[in-house]
C-alpha atoms as a PDB file:
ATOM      1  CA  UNK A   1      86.705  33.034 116.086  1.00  0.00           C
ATOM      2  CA  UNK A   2      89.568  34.939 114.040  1.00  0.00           C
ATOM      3  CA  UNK A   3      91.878  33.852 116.443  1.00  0.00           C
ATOM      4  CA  UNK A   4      91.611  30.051 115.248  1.00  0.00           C
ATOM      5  CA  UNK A   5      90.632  29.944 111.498  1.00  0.00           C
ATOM      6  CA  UNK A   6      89.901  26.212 111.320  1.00  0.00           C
ATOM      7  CA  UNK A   7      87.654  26.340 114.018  1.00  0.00           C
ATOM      8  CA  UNK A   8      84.762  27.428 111.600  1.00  0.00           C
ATOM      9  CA  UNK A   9      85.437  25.078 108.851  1.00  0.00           C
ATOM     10  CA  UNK A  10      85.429  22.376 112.024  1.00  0.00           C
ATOM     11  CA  UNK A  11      82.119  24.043 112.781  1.00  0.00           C
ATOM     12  CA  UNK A  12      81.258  23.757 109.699  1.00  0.00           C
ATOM     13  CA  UNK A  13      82.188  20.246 108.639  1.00  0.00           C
ATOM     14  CA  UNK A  14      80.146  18.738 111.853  1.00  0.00           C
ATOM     15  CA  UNK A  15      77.208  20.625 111.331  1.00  0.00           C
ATOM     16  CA  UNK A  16      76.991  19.222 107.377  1.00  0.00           C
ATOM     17  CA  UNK A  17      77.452  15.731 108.905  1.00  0.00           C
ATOM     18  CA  UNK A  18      74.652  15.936 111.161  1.00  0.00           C
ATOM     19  CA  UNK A  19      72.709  17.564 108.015  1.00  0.00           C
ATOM     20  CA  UNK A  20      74.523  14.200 105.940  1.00  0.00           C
ATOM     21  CA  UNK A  21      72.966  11.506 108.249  1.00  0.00           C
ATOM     22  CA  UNK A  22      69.725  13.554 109.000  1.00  0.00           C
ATOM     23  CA  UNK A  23      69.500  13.468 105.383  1.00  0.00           C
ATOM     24  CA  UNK A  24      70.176   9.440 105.765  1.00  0.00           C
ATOM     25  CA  UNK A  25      67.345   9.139 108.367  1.00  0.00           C
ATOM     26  CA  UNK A  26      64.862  10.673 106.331  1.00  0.00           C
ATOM     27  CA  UNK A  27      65.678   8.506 103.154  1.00  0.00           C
ATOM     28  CA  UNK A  28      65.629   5.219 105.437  1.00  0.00           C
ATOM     29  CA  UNK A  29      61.727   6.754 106.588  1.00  0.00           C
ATOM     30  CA  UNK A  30      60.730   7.466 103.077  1.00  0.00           C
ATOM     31  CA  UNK A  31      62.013   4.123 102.113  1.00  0.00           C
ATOM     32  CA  UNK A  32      59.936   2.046 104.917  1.00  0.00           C
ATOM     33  CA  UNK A  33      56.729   4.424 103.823  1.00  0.00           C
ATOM     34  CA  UNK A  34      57.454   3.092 100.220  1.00  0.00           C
ATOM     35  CA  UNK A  35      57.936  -0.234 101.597  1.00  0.00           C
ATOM     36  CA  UNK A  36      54.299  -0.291 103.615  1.00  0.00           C
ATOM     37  CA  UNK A  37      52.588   1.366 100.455  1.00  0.00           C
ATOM     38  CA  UNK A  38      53.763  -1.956  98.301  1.00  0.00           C
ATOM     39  CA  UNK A  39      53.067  -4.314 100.872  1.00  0.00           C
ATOM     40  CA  UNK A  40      49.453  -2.881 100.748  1.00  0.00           C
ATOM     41  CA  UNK A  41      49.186  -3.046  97.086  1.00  0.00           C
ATOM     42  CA  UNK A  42      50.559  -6.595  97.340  1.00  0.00           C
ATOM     43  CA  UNK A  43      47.308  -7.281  99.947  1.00  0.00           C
ATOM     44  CA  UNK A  44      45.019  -5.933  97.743  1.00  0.00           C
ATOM     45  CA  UNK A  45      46.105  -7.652  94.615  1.00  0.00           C
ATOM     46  CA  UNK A  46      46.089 -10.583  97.021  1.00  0.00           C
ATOM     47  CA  UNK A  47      42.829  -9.913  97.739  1.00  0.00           C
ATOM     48  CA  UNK A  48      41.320  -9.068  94.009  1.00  0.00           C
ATOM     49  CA  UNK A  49      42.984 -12.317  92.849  1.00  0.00           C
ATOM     50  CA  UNK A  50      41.258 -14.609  95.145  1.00  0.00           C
ATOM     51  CA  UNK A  51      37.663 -12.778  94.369  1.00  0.00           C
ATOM     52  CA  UNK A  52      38.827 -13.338  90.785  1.00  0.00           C
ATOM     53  CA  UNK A  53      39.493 -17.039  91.291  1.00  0.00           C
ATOM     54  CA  UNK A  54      36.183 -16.796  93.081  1.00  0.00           C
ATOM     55  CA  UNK A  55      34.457 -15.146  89.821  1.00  0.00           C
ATOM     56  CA  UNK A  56      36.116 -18.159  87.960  1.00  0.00           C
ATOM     57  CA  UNK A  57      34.317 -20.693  89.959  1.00  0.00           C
ATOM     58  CA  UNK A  58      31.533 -19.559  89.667  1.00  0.00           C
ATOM     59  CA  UNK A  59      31.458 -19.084  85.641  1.00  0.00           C
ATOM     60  CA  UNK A  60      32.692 -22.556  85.310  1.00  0.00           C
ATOM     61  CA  UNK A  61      29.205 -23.634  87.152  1.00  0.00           C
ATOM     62  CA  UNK A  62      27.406 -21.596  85.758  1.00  0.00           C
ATOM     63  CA  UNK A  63      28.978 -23.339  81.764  1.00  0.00           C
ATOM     64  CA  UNK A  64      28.032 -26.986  83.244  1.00  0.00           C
ATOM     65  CA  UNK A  65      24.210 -25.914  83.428  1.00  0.00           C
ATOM     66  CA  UNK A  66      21.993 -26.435  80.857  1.00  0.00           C
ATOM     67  CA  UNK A  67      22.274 -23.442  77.695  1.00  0.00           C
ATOM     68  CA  UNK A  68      19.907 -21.267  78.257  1.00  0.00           C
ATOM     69  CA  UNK A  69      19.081 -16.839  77.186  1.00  0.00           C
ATOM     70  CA  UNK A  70      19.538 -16.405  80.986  1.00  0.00           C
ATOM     71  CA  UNK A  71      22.708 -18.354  81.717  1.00  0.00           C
ATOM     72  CA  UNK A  72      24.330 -17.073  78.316  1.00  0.00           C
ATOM     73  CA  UNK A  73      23.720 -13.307  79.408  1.00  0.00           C
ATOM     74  CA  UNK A  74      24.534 -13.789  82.586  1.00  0.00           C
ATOM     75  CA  UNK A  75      28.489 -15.436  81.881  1.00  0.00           C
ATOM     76  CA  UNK A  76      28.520 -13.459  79.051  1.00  0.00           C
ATOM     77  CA  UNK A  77      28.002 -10.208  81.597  1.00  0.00           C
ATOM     78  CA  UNK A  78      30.689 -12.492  83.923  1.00  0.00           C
ATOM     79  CA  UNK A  79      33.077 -12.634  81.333  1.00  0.00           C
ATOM     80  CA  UNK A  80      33.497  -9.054  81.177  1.00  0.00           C
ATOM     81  CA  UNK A  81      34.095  -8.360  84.499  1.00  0.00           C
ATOM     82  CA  UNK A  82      36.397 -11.019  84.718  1.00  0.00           C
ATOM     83  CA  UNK A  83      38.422  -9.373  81.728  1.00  0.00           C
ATOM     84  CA  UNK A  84      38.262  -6.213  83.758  1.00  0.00           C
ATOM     85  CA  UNK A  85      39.820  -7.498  87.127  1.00  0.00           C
ATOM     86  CA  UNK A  86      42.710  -9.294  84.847  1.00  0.00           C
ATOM     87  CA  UNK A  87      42.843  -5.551  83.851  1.00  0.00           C
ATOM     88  CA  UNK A  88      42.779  -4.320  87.243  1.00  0.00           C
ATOM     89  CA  UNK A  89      44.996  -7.073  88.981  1.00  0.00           C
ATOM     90  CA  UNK A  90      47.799  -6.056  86.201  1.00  0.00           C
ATOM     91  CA  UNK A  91      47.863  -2.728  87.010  1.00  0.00           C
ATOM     92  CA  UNK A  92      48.550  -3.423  90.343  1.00  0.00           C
ATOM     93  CA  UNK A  93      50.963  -5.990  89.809  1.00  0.00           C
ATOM     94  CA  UNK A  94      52.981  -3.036  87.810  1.00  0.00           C
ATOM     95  CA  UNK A  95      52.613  -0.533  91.222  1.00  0.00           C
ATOM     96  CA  UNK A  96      53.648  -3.130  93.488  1.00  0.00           C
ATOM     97  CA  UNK A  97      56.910  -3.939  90.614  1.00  0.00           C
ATOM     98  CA  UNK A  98      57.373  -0.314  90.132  1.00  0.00           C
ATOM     99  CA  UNK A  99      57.413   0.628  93.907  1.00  0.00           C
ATOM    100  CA  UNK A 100      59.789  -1.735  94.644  1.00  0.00           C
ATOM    101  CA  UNK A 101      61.978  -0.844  92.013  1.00  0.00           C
ATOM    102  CA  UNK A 102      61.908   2.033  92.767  1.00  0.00           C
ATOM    103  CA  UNK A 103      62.828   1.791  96.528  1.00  0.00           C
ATOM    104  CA  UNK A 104      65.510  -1.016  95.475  1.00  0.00           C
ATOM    105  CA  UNK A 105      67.140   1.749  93.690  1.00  0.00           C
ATOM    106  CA  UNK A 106      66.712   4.419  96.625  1.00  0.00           C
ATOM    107  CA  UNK A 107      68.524   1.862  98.620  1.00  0.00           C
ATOM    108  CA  UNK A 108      70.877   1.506  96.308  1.00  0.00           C
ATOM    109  CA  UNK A 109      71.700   5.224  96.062  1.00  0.00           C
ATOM    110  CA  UNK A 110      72.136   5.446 100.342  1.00  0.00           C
ATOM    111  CA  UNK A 111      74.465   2.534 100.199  1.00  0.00           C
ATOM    112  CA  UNK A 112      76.515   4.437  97.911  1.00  0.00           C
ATOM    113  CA  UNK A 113      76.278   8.060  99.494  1.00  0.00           C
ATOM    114  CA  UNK A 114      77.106   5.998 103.176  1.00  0.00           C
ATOM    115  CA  UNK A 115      80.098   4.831 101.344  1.00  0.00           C
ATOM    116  CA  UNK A 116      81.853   8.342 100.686  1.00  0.00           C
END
């Protein structure tokens, strides 16, 4: 190809192109894995907060019976799992926040490289 220099850097320029929106393709495919990953936190945090509202119900029944060693072990026991799945459903609330952060600003990033 010495006869027509700008025939590699044509060469050259398409084949980095290809490698530009190849590059594009994979970001949209990590995105949409990203994407799933927080939608499944988001159905498990669903899920722990209604077995937490659950937990709740049942404590508050539990208070309306009559005092007793029993009852007061029992909700006291309650009470500390309940504090533990406010624990738990927090830390997933911060995944499902920081994932989608996180992917907002991926997003972000292609819409600015597609720009060029």
């Amino acid at each position: 190809m010495a006869n027509f220099p700008r025939l590699d850097e044509l060469a050259i320029a398409t084949n980095s192109r290809e490698l530009f929106n190849g590059m594009l393709v994979y970001f949209d495919r990590e995105n949409g894995k990203d994407l799933d990953f927080a939608n499944g936190l988001h159905n498990l945090w669903a899920k722990l907060l209604e077995r937490t509202n659950e937990r709740q119900l049942f404590i508050t029944e539990l208070e309306v019976l009559c005092p007793s060693v029993m009852t007061y072990k029992i909700l006291k026991f309650l009470n500390k799992v309940k504090k533990h799945d406010l624990i738990q459903l927090l830390d997933v609330r911060k995944m499902i926040v920081g994932t989608y952060q996180q992917v907002s600003r991926k997003i972000a990033l292609i819409a600015t490289i597609r720009s060029f």
